[in-house]
Structures are given as C-alpha cells and as structure tokens.
N, C-alpha and C. Protein backbone atom coordinates (compact mmCIF):
# COMPACT_ATOMS: atom_id res chain seq x y z
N UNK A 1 0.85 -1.18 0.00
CA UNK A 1 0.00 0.00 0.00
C UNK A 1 0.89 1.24 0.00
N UNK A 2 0.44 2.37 -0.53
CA UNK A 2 0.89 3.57 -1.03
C UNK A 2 0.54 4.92 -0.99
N UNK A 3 0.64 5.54 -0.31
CA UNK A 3 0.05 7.04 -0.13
C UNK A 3 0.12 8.13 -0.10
N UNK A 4 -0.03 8.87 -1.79
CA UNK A 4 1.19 10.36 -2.10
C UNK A 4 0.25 11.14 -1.96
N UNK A 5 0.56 12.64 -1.20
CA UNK A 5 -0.03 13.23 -1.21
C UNK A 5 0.92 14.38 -1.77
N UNK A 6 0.69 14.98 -2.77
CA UNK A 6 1.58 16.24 -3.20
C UNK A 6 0.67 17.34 -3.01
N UNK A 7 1.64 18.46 -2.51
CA UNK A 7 0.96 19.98 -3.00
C UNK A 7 2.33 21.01 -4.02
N UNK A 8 1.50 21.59 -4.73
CA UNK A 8 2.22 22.00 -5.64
C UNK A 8 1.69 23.57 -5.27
N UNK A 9 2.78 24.33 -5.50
CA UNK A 9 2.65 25.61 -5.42
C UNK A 9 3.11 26.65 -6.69
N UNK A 10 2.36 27.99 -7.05
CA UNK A 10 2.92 28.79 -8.13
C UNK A 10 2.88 30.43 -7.70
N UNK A 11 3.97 30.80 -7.80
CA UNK A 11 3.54 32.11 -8.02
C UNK A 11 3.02 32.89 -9.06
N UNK A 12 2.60 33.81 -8.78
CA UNK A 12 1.95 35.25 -9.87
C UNK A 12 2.71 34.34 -11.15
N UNK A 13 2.45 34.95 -12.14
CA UNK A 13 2.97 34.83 -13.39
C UNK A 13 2.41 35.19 -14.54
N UNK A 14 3.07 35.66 -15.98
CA UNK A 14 2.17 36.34 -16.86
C UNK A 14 1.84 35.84 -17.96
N UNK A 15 0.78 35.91 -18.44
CA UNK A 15 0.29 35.37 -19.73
C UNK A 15 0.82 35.48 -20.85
N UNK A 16 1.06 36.57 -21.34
CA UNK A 16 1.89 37.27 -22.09
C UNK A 16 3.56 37.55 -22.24
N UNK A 17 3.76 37.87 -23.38
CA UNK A 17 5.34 38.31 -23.32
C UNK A 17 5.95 39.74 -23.19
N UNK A 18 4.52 40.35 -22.92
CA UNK A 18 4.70 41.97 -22.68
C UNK A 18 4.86 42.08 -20.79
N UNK A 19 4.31 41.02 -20.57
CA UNK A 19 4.26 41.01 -18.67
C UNK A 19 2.79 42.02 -18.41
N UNK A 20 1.90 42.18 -18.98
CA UNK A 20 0.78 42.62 -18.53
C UNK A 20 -0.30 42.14 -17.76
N UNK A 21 -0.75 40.75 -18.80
CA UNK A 21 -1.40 39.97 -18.63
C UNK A 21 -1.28 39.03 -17.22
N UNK A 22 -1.46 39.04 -15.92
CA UNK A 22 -0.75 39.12 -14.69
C UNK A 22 -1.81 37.25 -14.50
N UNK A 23 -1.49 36.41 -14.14
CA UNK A 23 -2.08 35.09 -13.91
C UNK A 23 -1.84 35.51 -12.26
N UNK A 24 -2.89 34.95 -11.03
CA UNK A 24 -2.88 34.80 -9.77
C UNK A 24 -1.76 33.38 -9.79
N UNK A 25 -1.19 33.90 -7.98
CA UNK A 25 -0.72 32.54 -7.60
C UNK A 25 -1.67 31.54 -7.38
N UNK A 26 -1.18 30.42 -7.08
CA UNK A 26 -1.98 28.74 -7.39
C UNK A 26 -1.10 27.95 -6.51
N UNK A 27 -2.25 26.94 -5.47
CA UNK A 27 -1.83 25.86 -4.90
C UNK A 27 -2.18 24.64 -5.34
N UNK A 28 -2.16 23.57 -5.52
CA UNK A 28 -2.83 22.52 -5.99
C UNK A 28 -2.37 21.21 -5.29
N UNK A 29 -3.33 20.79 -4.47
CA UNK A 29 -2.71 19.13 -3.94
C UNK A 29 -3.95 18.24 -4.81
N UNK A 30 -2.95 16.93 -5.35
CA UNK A 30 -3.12 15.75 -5.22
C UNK A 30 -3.54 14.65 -4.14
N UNK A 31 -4.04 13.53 -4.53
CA UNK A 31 -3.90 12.45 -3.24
C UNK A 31 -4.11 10.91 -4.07
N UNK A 32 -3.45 10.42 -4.05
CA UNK A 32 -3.42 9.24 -4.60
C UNK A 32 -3.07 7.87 -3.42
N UNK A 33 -3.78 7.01 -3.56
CA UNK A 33 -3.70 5.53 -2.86
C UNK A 33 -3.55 4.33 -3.73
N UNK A 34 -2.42 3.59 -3.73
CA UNK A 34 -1.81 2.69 -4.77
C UNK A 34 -1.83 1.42 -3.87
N UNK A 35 -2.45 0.48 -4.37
CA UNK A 35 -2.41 -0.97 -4.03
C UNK A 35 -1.93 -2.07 -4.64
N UNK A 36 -0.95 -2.84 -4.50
CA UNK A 36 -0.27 -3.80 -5.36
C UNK A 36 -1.23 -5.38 -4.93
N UNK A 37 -2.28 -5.48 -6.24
CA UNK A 37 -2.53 -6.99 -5.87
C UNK A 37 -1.98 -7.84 -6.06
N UNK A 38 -1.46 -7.94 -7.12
CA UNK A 38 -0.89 -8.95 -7.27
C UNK A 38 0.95 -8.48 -7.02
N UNK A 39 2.17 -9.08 -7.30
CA UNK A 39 3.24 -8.65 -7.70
C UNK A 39 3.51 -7.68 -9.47
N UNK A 40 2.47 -8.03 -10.10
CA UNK A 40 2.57 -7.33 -11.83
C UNK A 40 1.21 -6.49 -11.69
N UNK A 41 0.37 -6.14 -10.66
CA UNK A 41 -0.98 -5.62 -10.76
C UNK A 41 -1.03 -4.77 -9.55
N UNK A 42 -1.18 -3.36 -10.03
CA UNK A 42 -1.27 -2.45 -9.18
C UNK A 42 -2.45 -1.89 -9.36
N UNK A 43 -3.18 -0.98 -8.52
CA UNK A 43 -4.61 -0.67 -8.75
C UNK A 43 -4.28 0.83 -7.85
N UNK A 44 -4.62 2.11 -8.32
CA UNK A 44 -4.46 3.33 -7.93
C UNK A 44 -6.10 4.11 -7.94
N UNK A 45 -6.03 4.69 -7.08
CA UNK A 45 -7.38 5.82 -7.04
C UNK A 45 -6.60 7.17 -6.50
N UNK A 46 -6.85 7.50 -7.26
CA UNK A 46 -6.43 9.08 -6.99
C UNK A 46 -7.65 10.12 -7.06
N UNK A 47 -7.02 11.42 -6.32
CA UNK A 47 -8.11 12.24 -6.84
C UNK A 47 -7.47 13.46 -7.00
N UNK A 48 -7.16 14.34 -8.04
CA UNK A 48 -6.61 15.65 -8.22
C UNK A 48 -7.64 17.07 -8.01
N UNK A 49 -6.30 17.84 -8.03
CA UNK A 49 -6.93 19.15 -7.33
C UNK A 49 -8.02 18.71 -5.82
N UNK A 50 -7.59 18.36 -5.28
CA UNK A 50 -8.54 17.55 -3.49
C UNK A 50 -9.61 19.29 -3.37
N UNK A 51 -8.43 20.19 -3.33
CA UNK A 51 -9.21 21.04 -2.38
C UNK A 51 -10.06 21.83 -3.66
N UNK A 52 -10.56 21.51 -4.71
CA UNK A 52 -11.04 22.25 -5.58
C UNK A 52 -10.83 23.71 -5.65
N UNK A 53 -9.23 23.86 -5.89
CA UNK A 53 -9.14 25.20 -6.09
C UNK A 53 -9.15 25.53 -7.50
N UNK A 54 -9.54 26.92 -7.66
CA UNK A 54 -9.32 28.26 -9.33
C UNK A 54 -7.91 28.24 -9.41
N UNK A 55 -7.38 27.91 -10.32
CA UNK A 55 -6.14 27.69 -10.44
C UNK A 55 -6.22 28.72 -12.28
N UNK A 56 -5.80 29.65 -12.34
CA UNK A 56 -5.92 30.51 -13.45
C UNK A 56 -4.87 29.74 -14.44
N UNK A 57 -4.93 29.55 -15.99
CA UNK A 57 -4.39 29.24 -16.62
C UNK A 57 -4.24 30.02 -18.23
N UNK A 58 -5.06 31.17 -17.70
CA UNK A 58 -4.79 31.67 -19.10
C UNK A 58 -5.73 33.25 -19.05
N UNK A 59 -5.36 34.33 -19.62
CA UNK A 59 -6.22 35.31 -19.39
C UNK A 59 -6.00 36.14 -20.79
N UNK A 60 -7.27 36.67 -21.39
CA UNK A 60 -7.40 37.51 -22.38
C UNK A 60 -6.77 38.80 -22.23
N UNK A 61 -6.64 39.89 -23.11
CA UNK A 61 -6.57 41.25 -22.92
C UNK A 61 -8.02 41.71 -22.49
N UNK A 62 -9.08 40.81 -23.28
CA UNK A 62 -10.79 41.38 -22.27
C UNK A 62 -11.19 41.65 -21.24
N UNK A 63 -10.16 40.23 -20.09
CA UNK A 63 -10.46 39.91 -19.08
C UNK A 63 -10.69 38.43 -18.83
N UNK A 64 -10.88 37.18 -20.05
CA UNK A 64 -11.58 36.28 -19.78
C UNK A 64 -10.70 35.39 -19.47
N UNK A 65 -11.03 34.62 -17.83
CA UNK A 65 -9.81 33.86 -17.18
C UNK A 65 -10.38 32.41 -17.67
N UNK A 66 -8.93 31.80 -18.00
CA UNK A 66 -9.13 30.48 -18.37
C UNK A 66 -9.04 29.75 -16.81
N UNK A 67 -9.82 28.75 -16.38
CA UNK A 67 -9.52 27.98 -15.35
C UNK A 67 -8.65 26.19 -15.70
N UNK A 68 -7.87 26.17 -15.02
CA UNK A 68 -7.90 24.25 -14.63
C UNK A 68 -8.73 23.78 -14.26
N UNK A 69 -8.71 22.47 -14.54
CA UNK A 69 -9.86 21.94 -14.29
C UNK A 69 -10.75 21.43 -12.71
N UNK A 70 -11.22 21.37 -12.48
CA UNK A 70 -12.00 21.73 -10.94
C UNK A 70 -11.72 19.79 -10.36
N UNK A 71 -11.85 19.70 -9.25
CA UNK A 71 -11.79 18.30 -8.55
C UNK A 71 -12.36 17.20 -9.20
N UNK A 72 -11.14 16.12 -9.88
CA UNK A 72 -11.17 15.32 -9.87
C UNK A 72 -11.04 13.85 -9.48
N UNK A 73 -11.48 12.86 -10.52
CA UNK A 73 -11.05 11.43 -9.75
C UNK A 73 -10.71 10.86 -10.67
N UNK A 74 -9.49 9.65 -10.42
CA UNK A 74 -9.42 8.82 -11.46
C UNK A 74 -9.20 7.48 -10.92
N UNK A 75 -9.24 6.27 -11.48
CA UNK A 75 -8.58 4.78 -10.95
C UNK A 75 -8.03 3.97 -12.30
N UNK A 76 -7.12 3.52 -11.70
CA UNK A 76 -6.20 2.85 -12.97
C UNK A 76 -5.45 1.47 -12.44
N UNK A 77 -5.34 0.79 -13.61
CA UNK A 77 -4.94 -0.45 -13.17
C UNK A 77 -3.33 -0.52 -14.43
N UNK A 78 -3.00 -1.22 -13.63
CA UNK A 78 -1.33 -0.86 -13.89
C UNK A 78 -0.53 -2.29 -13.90
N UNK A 79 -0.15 -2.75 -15.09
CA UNK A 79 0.33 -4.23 -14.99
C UNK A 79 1.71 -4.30 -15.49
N UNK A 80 2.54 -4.63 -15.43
CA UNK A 80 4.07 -4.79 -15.73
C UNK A 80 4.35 -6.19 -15.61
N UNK A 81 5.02 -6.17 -16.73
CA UNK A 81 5.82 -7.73 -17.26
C UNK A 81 6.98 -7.69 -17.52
C-alpha cells in the first residue's frame, strides 16, 4: 500500500510576453492511494486538485480567465511484465 499526497505551489505569473497579462498565484494538492494486488498488478485511485481550487491558466486582454480543471477522480490499473 501507497500514499502520495503532493501539494504543488505557483507564483503570480504572466500570460503574455509583454508582462501585462498578470495570472494569480496557485496551490494545488493531489492524493493518490496505490495498491499492489498482485506482484505485476497495481490498482491506484487518486483524486486531483482535493481542495477544488481556481487555479488561473490563461487570461485575455478582455479579461476572460481560463480555469484548470475543478476536482477530480481517477482509478487505474497498472500491470508490468
């Protein structure tokens, strides 16, 4: 059994190459739980962005903020030979 929890952090930063276009800072944690059933079979549930934060990814000269994507889940099965 397996249990990552990352947080990722960003500062300010700009959209643009003029430096106008100003993006907010951004936190973002992960959480993932990994189970090995077998020795070649792993089974993961994760869930990204946990705390459903606005994480800005893109902004117009209009105003219009692009977001990341809001709290997710995923599960995956993982086999190696």
């Amino acid at each position: 059994l397996a249990l990552d929890l990352t947080t990722r952090w960003t500062s300010a930063q700009f959209e643009d190459d003029l430096n106008t276009l100003r993006l907010a800072p951004a936190s973002r944690t992960d959480l993932a739980v990994s189970y090995a059933l077998t020795p070649r079979l792993r089974l993961t549930l994760a869930v990204e962005n946990l705390l459903d934060a606005d994480i800005e990814t893109s902004r117009t000269a209009t105003g219009v903020v692009g977001l990341a994507p809001p709290r997710w889940s995923r599960a995956e099965l993982t086999f190696a030979w």
